[in-house]
Protein backbone atom coordinates (compact mmCIF):
# COMPACT_ATOMS: atom_id res chain seq x y z
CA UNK A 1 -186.79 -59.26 -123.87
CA UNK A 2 -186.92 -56.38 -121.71
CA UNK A 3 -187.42 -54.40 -118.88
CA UNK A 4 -187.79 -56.82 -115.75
CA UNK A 5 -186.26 -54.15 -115.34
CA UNK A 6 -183.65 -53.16 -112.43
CA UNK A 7 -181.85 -49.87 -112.00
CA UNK A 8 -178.53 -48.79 -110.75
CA UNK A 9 -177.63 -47.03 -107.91
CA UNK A 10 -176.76 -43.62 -106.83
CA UNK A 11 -172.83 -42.13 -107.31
CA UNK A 12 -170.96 -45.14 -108.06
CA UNK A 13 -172.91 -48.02 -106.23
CA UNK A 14 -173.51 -50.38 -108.92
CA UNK A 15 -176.54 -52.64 -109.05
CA UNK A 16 -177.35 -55.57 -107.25
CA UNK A 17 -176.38 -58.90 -108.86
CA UNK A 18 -180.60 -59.42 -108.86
CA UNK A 19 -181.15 -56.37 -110.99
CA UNK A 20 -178.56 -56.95 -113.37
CA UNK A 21 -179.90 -60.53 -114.03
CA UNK A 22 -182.94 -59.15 -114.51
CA UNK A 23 -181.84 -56.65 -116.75
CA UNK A 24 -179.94 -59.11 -119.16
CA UNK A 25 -182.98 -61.59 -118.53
CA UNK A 26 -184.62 -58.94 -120.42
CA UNK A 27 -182.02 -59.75 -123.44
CA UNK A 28 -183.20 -62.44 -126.05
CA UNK A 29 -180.92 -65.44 -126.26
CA UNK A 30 -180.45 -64.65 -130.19
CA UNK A 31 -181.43 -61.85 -132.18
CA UNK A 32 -182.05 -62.12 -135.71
CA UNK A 33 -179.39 -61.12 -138.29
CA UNK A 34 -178.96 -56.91 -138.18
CA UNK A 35 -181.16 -55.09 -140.32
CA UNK A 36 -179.61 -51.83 -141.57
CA UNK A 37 -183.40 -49.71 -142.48
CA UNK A 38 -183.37 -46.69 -144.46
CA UNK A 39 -185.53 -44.02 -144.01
CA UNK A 40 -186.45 -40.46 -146.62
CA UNK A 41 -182.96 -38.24 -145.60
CA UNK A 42 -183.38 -35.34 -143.07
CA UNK A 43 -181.85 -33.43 -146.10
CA UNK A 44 -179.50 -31.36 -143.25
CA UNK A 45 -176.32 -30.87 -145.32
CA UNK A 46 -174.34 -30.99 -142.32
CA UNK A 47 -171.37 -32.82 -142.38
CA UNK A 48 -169.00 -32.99 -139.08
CA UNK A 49 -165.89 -34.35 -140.93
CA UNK A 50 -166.27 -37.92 -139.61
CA UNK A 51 -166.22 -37.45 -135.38
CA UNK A 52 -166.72 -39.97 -133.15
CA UNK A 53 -169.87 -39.87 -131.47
CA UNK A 54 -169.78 -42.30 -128.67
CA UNK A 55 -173.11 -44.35 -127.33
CA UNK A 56 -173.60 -47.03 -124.44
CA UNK A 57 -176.66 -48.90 -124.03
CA UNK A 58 -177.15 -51.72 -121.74
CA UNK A 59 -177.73 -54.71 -123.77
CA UNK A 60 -177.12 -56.00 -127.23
CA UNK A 61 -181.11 -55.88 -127.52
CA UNK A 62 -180.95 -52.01 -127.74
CA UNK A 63 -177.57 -51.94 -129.59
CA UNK A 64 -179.63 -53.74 -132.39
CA UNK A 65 -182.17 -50.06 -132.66
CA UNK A 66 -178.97 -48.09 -132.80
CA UNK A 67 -177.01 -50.14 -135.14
CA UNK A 68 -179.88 -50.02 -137.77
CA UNK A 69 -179.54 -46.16 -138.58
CA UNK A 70 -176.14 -46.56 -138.22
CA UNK A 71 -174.77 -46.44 -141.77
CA UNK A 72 -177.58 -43.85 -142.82
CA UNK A 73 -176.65 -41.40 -139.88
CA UNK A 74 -172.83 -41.84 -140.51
CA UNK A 75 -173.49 -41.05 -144.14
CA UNK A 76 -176.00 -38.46 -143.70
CA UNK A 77 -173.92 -36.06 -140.65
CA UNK A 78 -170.30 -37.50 -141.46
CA UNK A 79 -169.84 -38.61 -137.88
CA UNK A 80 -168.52 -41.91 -136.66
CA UNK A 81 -170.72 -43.88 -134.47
CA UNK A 82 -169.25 -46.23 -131.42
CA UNK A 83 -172.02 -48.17 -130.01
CA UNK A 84 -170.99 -50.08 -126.76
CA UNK A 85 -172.76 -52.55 -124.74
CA UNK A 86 -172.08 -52.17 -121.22
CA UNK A 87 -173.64 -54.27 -118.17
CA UNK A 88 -176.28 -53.09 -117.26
CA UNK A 89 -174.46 -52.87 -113.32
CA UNK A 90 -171.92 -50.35 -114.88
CA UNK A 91 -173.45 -47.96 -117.09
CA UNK A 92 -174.78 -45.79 -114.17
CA UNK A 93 -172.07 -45.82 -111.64
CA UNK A 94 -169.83 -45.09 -115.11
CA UNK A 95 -172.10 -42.19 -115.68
CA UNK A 96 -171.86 -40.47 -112.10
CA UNK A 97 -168.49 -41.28 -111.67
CA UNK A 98 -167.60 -39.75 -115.04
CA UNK A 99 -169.95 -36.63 -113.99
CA UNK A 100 -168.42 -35.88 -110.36
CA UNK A 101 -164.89 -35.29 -112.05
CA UNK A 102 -166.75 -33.41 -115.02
CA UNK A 103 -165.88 -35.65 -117.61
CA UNK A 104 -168.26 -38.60 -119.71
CA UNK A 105 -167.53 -41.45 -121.54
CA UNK A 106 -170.69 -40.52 -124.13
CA UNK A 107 -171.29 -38.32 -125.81
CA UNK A 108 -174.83 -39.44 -125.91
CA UNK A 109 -176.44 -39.69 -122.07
CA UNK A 110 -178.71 -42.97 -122.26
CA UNK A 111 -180.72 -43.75 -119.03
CA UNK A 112 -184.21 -44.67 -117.62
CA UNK A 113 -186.44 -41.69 -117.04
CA UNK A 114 -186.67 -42.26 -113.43
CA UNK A 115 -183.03 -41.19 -113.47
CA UNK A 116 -183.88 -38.19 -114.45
CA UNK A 117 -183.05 -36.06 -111.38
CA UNK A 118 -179.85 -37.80 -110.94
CA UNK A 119 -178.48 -37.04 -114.61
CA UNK A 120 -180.43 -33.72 -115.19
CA UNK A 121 -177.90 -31.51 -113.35
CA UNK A 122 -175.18 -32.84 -115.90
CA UNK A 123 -177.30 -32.49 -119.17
CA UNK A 124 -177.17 -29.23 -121.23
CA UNK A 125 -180.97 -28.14 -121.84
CA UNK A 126 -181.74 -30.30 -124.67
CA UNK A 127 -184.32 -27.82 -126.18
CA UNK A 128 -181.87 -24.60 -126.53
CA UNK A 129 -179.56 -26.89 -128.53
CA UNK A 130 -182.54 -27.95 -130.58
CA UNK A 131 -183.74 -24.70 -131.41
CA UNK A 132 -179.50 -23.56 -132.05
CA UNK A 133 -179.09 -25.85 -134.79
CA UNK A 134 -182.07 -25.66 -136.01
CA UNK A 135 -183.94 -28.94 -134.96
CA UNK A 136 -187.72 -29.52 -134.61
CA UNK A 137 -188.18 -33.02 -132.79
CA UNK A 138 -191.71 -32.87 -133.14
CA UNK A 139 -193.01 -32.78 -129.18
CA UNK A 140 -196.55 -32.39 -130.73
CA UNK A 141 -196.16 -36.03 -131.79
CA UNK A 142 -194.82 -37.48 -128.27
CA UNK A 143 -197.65 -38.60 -126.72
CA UNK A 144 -198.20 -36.52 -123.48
CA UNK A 145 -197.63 -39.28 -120.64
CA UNK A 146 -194.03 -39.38 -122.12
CA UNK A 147 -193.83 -35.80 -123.16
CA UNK A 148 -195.21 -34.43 -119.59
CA UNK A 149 -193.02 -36.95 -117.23
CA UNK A 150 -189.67 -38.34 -119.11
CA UNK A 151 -188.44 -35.16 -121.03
CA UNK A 152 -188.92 -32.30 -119.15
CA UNK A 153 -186.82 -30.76 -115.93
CA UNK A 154 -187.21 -27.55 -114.23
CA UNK A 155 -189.35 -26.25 -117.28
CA UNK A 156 -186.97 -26.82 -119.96
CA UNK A 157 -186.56 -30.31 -122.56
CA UNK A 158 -184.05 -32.00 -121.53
CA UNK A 159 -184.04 -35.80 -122.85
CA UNK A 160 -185.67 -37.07 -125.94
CA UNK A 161 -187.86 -40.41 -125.66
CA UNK A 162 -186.04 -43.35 -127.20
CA UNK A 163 -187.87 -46.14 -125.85
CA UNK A 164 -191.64 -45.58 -124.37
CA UNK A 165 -192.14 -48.24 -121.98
CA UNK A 166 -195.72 -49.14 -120.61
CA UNK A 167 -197.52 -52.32 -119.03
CA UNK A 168 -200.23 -53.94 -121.00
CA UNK A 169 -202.77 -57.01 -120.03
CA UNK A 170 -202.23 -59.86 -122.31
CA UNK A 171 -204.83 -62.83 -122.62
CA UNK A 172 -205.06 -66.00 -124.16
CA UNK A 173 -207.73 -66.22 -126.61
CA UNK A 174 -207.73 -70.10 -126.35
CA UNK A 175 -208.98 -69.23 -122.81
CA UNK A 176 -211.26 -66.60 -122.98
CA UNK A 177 -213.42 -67.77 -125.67
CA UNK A 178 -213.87 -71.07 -125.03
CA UNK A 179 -217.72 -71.15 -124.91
CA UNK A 180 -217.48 -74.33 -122.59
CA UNK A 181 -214.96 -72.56 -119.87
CA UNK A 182 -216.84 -68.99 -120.01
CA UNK A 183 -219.98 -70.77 -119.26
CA UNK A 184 -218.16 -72.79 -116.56
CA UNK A 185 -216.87 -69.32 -114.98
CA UNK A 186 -220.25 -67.79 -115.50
CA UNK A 187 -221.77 -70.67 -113.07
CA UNK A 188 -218.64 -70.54 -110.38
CA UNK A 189 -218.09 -66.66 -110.16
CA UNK A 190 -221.73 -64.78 -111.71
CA UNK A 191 -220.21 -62.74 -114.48
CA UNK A 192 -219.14 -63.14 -117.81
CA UNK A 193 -215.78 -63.83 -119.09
CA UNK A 194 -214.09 -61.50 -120.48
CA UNK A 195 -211.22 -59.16 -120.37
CA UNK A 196 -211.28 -58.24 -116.51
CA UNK A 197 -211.92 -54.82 -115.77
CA UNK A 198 -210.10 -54.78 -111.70
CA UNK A 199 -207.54 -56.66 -110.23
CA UNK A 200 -210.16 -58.60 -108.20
CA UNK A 201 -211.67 -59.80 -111.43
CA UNK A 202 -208.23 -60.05 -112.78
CA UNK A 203 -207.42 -62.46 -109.25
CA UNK A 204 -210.62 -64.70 -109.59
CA UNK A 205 -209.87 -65.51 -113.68
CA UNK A 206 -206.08 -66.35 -112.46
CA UNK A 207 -207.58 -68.91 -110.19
CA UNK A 208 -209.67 -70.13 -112.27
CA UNK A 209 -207.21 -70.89 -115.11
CA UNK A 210 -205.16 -72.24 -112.31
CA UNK A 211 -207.43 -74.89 -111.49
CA UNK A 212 -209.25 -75.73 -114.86
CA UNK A 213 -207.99 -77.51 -117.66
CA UNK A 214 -207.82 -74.74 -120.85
CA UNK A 215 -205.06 -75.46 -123.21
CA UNK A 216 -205.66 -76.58 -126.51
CA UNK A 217 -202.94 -79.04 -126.98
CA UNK A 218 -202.69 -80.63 -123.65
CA UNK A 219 -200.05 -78.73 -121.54
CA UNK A 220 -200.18 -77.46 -118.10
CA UNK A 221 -201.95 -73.94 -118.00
CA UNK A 222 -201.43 -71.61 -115.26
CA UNK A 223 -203.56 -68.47 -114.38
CA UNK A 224 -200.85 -65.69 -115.00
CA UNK A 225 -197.32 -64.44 -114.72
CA UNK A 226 -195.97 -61.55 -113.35
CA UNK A 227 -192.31 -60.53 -112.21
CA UNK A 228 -191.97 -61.39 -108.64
CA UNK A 229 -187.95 -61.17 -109.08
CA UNK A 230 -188.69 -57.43 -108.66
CA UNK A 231 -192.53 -57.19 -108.21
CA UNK A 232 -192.61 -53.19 -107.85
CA UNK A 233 -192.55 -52.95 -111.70
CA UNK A 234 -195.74 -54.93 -111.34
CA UNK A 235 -197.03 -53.61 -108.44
CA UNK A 236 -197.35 -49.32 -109.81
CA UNK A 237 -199.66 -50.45 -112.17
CA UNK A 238 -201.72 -52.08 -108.69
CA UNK A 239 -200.34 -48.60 -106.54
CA UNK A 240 -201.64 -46.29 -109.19
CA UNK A 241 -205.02 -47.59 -109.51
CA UNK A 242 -205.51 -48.32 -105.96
CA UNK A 243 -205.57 -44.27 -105.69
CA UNK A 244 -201.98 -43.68 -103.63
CA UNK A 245 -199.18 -42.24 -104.51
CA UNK A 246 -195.66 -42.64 -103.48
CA UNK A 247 -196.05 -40.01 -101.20
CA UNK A 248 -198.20 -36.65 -99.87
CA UNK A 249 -197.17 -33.33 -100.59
CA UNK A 250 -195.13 -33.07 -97.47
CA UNK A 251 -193.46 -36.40 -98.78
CA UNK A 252 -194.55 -38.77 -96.13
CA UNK A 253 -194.54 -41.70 -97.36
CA UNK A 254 -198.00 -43.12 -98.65
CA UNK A 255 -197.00 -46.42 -99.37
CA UNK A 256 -198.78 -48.16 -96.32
CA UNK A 257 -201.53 -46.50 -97.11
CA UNK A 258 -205.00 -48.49 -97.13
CA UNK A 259 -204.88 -48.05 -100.86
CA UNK A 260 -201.44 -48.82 -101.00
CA UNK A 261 -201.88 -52.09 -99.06
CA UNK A 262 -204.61 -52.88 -100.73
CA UNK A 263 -203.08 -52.79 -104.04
CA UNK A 264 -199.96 -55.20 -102.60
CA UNK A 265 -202.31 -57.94 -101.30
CA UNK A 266 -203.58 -58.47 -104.60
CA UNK A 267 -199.71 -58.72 -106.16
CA UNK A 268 -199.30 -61.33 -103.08
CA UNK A 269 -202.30 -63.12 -103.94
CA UNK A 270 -201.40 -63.58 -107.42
CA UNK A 271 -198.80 -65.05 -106.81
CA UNK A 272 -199.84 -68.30 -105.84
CA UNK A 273 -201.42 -68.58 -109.53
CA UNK A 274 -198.16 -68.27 -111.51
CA UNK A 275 -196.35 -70.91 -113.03
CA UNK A 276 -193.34 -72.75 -110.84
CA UNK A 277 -190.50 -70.60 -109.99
CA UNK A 278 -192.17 -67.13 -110.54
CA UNK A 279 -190.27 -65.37 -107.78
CA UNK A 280 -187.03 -65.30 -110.17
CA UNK A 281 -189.55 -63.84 -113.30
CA UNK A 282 -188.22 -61.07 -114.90
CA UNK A 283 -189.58 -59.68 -118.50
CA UNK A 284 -187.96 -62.38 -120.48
CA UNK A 285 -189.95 -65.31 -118.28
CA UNK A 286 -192.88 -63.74 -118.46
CA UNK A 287 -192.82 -62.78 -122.33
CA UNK A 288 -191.73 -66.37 -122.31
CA UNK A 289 -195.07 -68.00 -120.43
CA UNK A 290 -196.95 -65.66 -122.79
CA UNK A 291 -195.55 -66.59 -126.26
CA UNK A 292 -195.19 -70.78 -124.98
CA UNK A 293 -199.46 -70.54 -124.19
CA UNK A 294 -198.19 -71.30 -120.74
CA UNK A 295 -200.62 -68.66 -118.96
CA UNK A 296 -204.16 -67.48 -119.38
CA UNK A 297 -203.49 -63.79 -118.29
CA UNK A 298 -200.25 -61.88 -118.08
CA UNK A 299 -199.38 -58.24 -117.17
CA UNK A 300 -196.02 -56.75 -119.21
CA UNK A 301 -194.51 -54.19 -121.73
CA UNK A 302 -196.63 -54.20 -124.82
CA UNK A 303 -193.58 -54.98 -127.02
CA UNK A 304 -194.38 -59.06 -125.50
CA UNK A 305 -197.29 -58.83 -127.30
CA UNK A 306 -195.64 -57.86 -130.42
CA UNK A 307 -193.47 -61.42 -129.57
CA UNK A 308 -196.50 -63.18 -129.47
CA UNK A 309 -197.05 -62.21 -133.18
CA UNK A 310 -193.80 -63.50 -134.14
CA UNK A 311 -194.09 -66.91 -135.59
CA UNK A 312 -190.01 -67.65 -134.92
CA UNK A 313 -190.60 -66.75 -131.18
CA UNK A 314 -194.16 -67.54 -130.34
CA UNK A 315 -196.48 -70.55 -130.45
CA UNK A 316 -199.48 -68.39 -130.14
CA UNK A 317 -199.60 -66.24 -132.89
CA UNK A 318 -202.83 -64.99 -133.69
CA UNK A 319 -203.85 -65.99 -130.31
CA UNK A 320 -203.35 -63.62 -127.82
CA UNK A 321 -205.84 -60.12 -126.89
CA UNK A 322 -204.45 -57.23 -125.34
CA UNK A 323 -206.67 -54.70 -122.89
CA UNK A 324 -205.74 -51.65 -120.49
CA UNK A 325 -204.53 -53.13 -117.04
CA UNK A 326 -207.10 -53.42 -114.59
CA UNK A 327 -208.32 -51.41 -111.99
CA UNK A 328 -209.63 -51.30 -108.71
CA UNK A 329 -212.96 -50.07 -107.11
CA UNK A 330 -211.85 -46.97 -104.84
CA UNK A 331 -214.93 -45.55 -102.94
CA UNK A 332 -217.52 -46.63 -105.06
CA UNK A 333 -215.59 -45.56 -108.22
CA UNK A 334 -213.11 -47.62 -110.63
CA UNK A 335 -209.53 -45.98 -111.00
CA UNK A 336 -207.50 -47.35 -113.70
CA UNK A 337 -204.02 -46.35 -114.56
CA UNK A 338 -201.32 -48.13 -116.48
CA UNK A 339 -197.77 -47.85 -114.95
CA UNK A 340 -195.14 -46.39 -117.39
CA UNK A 341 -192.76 -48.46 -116.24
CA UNK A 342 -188.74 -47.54 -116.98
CA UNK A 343 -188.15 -46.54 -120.31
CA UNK A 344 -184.99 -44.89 -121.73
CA UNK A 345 -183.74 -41.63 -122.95
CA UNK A 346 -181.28 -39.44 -124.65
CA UNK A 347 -179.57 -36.39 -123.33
CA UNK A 348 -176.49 -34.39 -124.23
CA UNK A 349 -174.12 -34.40 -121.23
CA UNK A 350 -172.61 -31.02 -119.96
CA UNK A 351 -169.34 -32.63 -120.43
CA UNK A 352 -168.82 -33.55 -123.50
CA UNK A 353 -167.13 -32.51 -126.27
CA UNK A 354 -168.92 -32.99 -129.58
CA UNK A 355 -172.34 -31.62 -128.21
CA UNK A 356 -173.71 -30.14 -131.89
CA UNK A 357 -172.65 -33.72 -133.34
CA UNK A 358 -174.06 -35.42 -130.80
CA UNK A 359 -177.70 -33.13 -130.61
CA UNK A 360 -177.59 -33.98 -134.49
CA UNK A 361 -177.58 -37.68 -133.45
CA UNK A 362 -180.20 -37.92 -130.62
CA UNK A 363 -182.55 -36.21 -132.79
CA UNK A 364 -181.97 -38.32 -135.81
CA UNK A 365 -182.42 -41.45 -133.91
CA UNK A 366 -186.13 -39.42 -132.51
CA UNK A 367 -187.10 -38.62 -136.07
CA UNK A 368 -190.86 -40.09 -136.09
CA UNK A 369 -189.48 -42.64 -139.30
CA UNK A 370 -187.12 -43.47 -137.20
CA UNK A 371 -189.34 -44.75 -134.35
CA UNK A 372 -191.53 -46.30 -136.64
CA UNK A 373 -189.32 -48.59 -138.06
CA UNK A 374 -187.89 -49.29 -134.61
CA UNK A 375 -191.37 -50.59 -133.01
CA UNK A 376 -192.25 -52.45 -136.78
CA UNK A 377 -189.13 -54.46 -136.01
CA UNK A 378 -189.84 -56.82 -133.10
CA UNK A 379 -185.84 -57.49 -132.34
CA UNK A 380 -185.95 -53.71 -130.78
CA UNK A 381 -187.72 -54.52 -128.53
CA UNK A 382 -188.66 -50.42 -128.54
CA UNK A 383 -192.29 -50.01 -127.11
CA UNK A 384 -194.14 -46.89 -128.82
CA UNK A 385 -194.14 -43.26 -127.84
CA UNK A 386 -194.99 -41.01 -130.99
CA UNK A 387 -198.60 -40.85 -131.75
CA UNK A 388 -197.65 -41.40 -135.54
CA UNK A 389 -196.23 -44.52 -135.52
CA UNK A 390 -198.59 -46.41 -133.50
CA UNK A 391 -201.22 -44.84 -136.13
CA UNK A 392 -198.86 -45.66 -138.86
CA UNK A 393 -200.76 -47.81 -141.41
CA UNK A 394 -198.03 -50.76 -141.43
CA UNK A 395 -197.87 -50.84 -138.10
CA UNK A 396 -201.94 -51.10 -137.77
CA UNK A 397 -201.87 -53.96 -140.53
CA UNK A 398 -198.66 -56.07 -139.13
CA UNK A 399 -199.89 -55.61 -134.98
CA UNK A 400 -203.56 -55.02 -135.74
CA UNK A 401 -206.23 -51.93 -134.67
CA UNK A 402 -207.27 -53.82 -131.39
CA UNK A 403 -203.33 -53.41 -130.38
CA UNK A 404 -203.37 -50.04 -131.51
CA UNK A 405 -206.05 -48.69 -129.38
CA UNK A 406 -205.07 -50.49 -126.63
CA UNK A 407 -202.14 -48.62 -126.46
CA UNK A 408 -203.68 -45.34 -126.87
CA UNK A 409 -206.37 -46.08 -124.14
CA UNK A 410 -203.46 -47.12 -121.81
CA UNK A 411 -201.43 -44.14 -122.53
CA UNK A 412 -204.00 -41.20 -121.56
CA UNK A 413 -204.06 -42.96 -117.84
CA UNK A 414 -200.11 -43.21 -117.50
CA UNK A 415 -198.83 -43.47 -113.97
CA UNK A 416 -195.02 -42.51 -114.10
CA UNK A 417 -191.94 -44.27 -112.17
CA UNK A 418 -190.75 -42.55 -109.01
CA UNK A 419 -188.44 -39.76 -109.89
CA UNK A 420 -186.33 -38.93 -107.18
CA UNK A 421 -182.68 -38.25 -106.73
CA UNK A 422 -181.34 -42.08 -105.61
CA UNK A 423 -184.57 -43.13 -106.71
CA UNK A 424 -182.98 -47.21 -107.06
CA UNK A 425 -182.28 -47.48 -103.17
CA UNK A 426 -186.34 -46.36 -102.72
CA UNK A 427 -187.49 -49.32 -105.23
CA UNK A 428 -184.86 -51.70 -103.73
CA UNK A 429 -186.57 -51.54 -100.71
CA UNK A 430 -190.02 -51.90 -102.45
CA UNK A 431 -189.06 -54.92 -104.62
CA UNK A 432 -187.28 -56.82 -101.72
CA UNK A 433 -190.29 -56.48 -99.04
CA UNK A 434 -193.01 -57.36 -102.34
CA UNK A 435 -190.96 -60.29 -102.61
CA UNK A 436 -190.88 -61.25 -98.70
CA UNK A 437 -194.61 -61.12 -98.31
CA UNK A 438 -195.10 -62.97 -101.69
CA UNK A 439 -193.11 -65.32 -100.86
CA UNK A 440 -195.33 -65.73 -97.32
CA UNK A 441 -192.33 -64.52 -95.45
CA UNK A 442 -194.47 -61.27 -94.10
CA UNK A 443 -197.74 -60.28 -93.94
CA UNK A 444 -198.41 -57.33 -96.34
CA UNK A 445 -198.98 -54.94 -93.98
CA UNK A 446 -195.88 -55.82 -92.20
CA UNK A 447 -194.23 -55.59 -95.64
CA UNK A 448 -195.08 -52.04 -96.53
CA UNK A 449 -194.98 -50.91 -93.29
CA UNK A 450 -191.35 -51.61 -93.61
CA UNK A 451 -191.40 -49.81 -96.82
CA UNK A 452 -192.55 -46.64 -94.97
CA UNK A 453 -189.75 -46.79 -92.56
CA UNK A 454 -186.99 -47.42 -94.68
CA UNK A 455 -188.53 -44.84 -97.46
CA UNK A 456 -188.22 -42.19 -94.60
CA UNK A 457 -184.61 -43.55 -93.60
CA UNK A 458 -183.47 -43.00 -97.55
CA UNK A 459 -185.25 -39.56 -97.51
CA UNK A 460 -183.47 -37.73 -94.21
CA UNK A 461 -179.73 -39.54 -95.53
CA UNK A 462 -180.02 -38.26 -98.98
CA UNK A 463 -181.28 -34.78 -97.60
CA UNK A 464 -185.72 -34.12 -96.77
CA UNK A 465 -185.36 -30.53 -98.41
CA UNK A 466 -183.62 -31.43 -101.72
CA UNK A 467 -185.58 -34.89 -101.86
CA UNK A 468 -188.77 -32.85 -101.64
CA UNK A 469 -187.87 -30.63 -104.04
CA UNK A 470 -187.75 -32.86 -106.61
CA UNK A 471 -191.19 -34.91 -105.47
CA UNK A 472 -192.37 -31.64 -105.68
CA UNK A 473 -191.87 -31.61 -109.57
CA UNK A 474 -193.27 -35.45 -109.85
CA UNK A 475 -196.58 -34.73 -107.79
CA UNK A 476 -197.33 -31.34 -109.23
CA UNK A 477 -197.21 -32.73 -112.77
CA UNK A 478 -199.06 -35.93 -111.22
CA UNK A 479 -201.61 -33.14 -110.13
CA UNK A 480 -201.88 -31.63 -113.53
CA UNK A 481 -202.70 -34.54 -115.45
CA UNK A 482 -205.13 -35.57 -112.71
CA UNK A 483 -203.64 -38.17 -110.84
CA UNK A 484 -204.37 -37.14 -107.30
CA UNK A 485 -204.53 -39.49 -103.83
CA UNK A 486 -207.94 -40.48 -103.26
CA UNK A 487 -208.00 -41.91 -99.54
CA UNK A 488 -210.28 -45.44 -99.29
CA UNK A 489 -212.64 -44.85 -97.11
């Protein structure tokens, strides 16, 4: 499925042969046949005499969401839509490279949020074309965490959400509510079980599913997967509830902070209670453990969950809870934040040469219908970011109200992705020294000690003054939705 997510690199570099797998490990071996969905016309009469409007995504997962408007939107504007899949190594170094000679390939930017400084000096402001032709896409209905972080630049709209990625917890009923085992952890640990509330909860349930016998029909159980292939994805949700940030307001680094380290030695420590070969996990392996009843407790995109419920993918329908992620006790006091991990976007390049055709297009593919058939279809992939569709009565009935408010309790605490200019080289080093000290080949505070260092390396090469300039942006809207560093004492 999706997002083990990886990233590209910074004018031209292309991404590392890890990231790509774990980008296309994100890919489902076979979708289902296409589904072309309908939705009530926009009703625009606006016809652009059959253009091409050209569109790259990174996998045929996403290609899937696009091609399902595809005849209505060609009908509806008269445009022509090309929809290529491009490795996911390729689609960002294509991007820059097309940008520094002041040209695109696409009409239609399409890139993770964390991007966002990177492509934002090559995207027209997407709100002044909105408002030229006339287009309202409905920002009251984004929910804030992805309204506030992934579409905005410099004051102005400049992307529209397409995919609204967040991490969930995931449980196994057959686990949890065994009256037998919860009585058994009850005796061994001197609390109930139950949907842990902190990671250190979260650490002693994933031992003790590791070491006592819970599955119904006989197989090996583990205590939980994660994605140790690159670990930071699973490690912000850890970070932001540990009370750090990437960095202070001066931009030194605060990633070997006591929180910060704090927050990695309970990734490490996890690791030992995932199934074999967890170190190469990306989202599809861990979707997988989830949907096989391999794992007690998992951590991932809440569109896994939605796999769970799919009786041609899953062998635990019916079977598996959802909750916020956990948190951690910081001075007394529980912080709890669920990382908005990746994502993707839409924006209008500078460059291009259909722009009205192409605004039309972005915002069709927005339209709140849209989006709710997109996350009602579990082939997307497509995680939720409008407010009405994850209240939208089918949706509520197919994925159930539990899964609905579990989203909506883990999206007023979202902790955004690291949104820096070059931002991949900063999580390269994060994912590479997570996986060193999981793997016992550091201690932790060795690990993000070398974090630190190289952090501040990246920084001065790229340029302190323009790098803080655009933390600036990140920790001042961090500050406003009151996500501030709160030291451990």
């Amino acid at each position: 499925m999706q997002r083990s997510l990886n990233r590209r690199r910074f004018l031209g570099v292309s991404l590392g042969a890890a990231s790509a797998a774990a980008l296309g490990s994100r890919v489902p071996s076979a979708l289902a046949q296409q589904t072309q969905a309908t939705v009530a016309p926009a009703g625009l009469n606006k016809t652009f005499d059959n253009v091409e409007i050209r569109i790259a995504t990174i996998a045929e997962y996403y290609a899937y969401a696009f091609r399902m408007f595809q005849d209505e939107i060609e009908k509806e504007l008269g445009v022509k839509l090309s929809i290529e899949v491009v490795p996911a190594n390729d689609l960002y170094a294509r991007n820059m490279q097309d940008y520094a000679s002041g040209s695109t390939s696409y009409d239609i930017a399409y890139f993770l949020p964390y991007q966002l400084p990177d492509f934002a000096p090559h995207l027209d402001p997407l709100g002044q074309l909105l408002d030229q032709y006339g287009l309202d896409p409905q920002l009251d209905d984004v929910l804030p965490a992805f309204k506030n972080f992934y579409t905005m630049w410099d004051g102005q709209l400049v992307t529209l959400p397409f995919d609204g990625d967040h991490h969930l917890m995931l449980y196994n009923k057959d686990a949890f509510e065994d009256e037998k085992l919860q009585q058994q952890f009850q005796d061994k640990y001197g609390y109930e079980l139950a949907a842990p509330t902190s990671y250190d909860q979260y650490l002693q349930m994933a031992e003790f599913f590791q070491s006592t016998p819970w599955r119904k029909d006989g197989g090996q159980g583990y205590g939980t997967a994660e994605g140790y292939l690159e670990p930071a994805w699973w490690y912000e949700n850890r970070l932001a509830s540990s009370g750090a940030l990437y960095f202070d307001d001066q931009m030194n680094p605060l990633i070997n902070s006591k929180n910060a380290i704090a927050a990695a030695q309970n990734l490490v420590e996890c690791a030992k209670f995932n199934p074999p070969g967890a170190n190469t996990f990306g989202y599809q392996e861990v979707e997988n453990a989830i949907a096989q009843g391999d794992v007690a407790l998992s951590i991932n995109w809440s569109s896994a969950f939605r796999t769970s419920m799919d009786p041609n993918k899953s062998k635990v329908v019916g079977k598996i809870g959802t909750a916020v992620t956990p948190g951690m006790m910081v001075n007394g006091n529980l912080i709890r934040h669920d990382a908005l991990c990746t994502g993707w976007v839409l924006g209008i390049p500078t460059y291009g040469p259909n722009k009205e055709a192409a605004t039309y297009v972005a915002w069709y593919y927005s339209r709140p219908e849209v989006h709710t058939a997109f996350i009602l279809d579990p082939n997307t992939g497509i995680d939720a970011y409008r407010r009405s569709s994850i209240q939208n009565e089918e949706f509520a009935a197919k994925y159930g109200a539990d899964f609905v408010k579990t989203i909506e309790d883990s999206l007023t605490v979202g902790f955004p992705d690291l949104q820096l200019p070059n931002a991949f080289e900063y999580y390269t080093s994060l994912h590479n020294q997570l996986k060193e000290a999981s793997a016992g080949g550091k201690s932790v505070d060795d690990a993000m000690n070398q974090v630190a260092s190289e952090w501040n390396d990246i920084t001065d090469r790229m340029g302190r003054e323009q790098q803080l300039e655009a933390w600036s942006r990140e920790f001042n809207a961090l500050k406003e939705a009151g996500i501030e560093y709160v030291p451990m004492e």
